[in-house]
N, C-alpha and C. Protein backbone atom coordinates (compact mmCIF):
# COMPACT_ATOMS: atom_id res chain seq x y z
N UNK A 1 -7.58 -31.44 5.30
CA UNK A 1 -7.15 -30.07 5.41
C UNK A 1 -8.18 -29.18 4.69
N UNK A 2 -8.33 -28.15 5.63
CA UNK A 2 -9.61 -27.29 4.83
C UNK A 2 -8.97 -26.30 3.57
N UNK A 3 -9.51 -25.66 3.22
CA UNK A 3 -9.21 -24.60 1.63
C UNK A 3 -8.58 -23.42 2.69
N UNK A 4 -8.97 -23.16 3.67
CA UNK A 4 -8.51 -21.88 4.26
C UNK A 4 -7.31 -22.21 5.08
N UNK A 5 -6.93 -23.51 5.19
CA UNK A 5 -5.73 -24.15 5.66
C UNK A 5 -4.57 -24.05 4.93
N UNK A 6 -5.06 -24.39 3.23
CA UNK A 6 -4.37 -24.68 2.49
C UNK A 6 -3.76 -22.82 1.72
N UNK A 7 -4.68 -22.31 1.67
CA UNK A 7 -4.38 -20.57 1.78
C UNK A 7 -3.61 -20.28 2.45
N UNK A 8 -3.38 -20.31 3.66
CA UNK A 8 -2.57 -20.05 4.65
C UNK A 8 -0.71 -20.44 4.56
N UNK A 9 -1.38 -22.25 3.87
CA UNK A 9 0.20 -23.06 3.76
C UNK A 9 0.60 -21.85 2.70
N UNK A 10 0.04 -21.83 1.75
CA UNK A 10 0.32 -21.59 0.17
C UNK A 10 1.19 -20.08 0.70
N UNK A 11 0.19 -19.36 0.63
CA UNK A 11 0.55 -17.86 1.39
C UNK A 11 2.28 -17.79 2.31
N UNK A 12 2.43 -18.38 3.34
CA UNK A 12 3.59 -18.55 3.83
C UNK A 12 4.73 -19.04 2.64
N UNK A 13 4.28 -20.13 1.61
CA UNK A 13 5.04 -21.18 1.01
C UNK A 13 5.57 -19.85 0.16
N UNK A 14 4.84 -18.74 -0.44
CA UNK A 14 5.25 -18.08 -1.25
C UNK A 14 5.93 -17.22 -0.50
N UNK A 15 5.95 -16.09 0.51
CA UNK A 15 6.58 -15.65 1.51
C UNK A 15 7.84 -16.03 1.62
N UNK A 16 7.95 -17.40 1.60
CA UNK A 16 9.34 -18.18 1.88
C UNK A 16 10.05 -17.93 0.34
N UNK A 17 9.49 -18.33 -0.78
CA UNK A 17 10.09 -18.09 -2.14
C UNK A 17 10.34 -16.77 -2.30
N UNK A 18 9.84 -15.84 -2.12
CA UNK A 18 9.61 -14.31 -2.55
C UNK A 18 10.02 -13.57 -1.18
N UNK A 19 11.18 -13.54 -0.68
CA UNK A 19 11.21 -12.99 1.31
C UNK A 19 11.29 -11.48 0.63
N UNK A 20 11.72 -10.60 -0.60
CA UNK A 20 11.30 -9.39 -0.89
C UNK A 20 9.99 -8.44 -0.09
N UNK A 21 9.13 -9.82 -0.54
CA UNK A 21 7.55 -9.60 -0.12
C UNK A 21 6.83 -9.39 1.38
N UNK A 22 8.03 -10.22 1.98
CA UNK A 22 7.71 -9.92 3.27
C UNK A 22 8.25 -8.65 3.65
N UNK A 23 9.72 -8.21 3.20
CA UNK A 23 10.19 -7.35 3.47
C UNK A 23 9.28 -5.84 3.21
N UNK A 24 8.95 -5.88 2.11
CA UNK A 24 8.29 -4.51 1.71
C UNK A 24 6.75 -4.60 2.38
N UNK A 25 6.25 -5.95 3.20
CA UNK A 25 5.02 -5.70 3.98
C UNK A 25 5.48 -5.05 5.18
N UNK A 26 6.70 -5.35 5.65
CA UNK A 26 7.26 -4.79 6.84
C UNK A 26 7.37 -3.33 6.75
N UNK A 27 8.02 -3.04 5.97
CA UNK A 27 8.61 -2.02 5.32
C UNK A 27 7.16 -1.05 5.57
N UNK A 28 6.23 -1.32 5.03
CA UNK A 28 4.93 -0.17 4.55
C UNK A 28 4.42 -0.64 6.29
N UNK A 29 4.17 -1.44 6.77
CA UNK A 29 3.38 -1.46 7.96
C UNK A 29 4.32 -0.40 9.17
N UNK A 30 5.43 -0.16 8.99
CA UNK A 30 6.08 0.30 10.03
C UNK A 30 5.88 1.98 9.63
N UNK A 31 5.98 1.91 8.01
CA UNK A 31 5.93 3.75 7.24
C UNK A 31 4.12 3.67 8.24
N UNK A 32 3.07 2.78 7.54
CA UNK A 32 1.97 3.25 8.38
C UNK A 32 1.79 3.48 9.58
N UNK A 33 2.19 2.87 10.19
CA UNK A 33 1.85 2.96 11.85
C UNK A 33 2.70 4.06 12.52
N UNK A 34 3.96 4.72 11.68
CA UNK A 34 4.44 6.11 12.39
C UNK A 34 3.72 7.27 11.73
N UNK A 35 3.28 7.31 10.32
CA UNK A 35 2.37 8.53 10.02
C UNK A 35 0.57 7.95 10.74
N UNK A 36 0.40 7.40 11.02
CA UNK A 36 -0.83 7.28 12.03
C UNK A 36 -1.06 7.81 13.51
N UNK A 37 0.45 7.42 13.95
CA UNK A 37 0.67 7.61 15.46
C UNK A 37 0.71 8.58 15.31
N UNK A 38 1.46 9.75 14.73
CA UNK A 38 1.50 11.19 14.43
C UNK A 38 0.26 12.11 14.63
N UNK A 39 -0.29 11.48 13.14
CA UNK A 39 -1.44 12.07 13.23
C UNK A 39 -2.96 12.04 14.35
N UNK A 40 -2.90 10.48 14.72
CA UNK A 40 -3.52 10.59 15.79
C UNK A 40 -3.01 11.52 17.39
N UNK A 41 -2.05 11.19 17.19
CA UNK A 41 -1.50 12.19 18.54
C UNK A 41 -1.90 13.53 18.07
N UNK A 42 -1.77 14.11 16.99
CA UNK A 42 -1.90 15.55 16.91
C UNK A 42 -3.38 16.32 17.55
N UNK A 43 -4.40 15.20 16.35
CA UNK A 43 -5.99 15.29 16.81
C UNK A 43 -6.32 14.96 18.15
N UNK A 44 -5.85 14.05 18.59
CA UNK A 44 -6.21 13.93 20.03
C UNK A 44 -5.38 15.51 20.72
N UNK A 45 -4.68 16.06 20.74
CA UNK A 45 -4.15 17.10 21.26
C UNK A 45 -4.18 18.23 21.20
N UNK A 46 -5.26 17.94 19.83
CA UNK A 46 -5.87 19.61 19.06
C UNK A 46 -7.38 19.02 19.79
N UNK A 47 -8.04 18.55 20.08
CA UNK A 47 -8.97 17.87 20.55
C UNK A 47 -10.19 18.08 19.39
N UNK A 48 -9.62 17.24 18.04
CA UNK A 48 -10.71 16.79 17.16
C UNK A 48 -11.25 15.46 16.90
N UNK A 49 -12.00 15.15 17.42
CA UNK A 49 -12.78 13.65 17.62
C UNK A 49 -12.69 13.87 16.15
N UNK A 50 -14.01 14.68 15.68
CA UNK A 50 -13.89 13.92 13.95
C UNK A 50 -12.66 13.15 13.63
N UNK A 51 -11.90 14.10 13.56
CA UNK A 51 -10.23 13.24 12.76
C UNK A 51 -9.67 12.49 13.04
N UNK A 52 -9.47 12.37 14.71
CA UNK A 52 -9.36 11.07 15.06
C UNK A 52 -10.06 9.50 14.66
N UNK A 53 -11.48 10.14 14.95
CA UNK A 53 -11.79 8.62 14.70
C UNK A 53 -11.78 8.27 12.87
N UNK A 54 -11.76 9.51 12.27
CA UNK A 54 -11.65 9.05 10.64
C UNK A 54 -10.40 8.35 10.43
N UNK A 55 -9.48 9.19 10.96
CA UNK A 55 -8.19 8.78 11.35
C UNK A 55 -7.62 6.84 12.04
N UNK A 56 -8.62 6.99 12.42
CA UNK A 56 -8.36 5.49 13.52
C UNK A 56 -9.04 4.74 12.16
N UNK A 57 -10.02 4.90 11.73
CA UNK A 57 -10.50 3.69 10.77
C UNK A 57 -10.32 3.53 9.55
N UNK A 58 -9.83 4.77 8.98
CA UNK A 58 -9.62 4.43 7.56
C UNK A 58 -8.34 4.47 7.52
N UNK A 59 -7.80 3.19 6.39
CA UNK A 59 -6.58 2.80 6.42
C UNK A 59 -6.15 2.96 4.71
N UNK A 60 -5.32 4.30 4.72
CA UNK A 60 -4.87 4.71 3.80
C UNK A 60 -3.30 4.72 3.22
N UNK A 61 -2.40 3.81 4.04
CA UNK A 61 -1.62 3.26 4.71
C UNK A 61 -0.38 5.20 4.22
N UNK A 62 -0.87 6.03 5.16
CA UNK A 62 -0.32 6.91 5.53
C UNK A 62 -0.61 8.84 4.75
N UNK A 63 -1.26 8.02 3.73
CA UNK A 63 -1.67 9.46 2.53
C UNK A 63 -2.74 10.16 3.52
N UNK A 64 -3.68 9.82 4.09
CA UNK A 64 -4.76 10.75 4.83
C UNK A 64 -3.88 11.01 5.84
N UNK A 65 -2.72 10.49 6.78
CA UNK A 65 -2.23 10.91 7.68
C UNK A 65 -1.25 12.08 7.62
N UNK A 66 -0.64 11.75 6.08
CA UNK A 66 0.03 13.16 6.17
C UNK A 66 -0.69 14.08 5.63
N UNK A 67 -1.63 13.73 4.86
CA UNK A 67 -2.29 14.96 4.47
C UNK A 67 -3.12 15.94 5.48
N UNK A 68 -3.55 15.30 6.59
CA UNK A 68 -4.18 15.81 8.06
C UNK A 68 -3.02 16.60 8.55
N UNK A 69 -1.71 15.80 8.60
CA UNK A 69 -0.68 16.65 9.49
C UNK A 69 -0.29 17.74 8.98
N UNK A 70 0.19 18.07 7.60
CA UNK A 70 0.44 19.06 6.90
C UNK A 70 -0.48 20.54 6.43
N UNK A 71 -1.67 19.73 6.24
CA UNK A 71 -2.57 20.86 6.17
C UNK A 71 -3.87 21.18 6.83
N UNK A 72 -4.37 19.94 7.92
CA UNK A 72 -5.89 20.29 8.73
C UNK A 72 -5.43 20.16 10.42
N UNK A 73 -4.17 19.85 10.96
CA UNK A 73 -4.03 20.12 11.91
C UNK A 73 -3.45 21.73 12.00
N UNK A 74 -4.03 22.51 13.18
CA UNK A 74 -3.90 23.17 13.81
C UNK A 74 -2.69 23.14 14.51
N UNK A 75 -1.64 24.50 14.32
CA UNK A 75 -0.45 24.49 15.23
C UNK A 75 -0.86 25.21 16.45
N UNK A 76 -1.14 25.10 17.75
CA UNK A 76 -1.23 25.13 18.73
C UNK A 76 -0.36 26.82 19.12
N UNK A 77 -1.29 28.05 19.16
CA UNK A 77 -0.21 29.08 19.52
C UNK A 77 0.09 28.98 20.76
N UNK A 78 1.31 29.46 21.18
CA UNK A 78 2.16 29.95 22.38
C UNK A 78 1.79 31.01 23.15
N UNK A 79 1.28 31.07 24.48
CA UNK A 79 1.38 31.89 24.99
C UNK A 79 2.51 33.33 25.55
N UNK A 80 2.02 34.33 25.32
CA UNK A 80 3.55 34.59 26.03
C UNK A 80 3.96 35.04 27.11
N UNK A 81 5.34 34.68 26.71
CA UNK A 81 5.79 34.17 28.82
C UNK A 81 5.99 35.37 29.61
């Protein structure tokens, strides 16, 4: 069995002792991936490449996303009807 085999067992083995741990990985991956989707939808719709792609790669697991949504996206004015 290789060392990166045995990482892997170990890793799960503790997972299984500690299921907290899994929970709060769940927990933060689901908070990230809805302040991401957000924010990427916004930039793509304000049509800012920069932010998007800063957006797409750096993983701040949600602090750059709300901080984009709250204060560097653009609210889109309304025409009137």
């Amino acid at each position: 069995m290789t060392a990166k085999e045995l990482q892997i067992i170990n890793f799960f083995h503790y997972l299984n002792i500690h299921p907290w741990v899994a929970f709060g990985i769940a927990v933060l991956a689901i908070w990230t991936i809805i302040w991401k989707g957000t924010a990427l939808w916004k930039a793509a719709r304000n049509n800012q490449t920069a932010w998007f792609i800063i957006l797409l790669l750096v993983n701040t697991v949600g602090i750059l996303e709300i901080v984009y949504i709250f204060f560097f996206s653009k609210k889109k004015d309304s025409a009137p009807k």
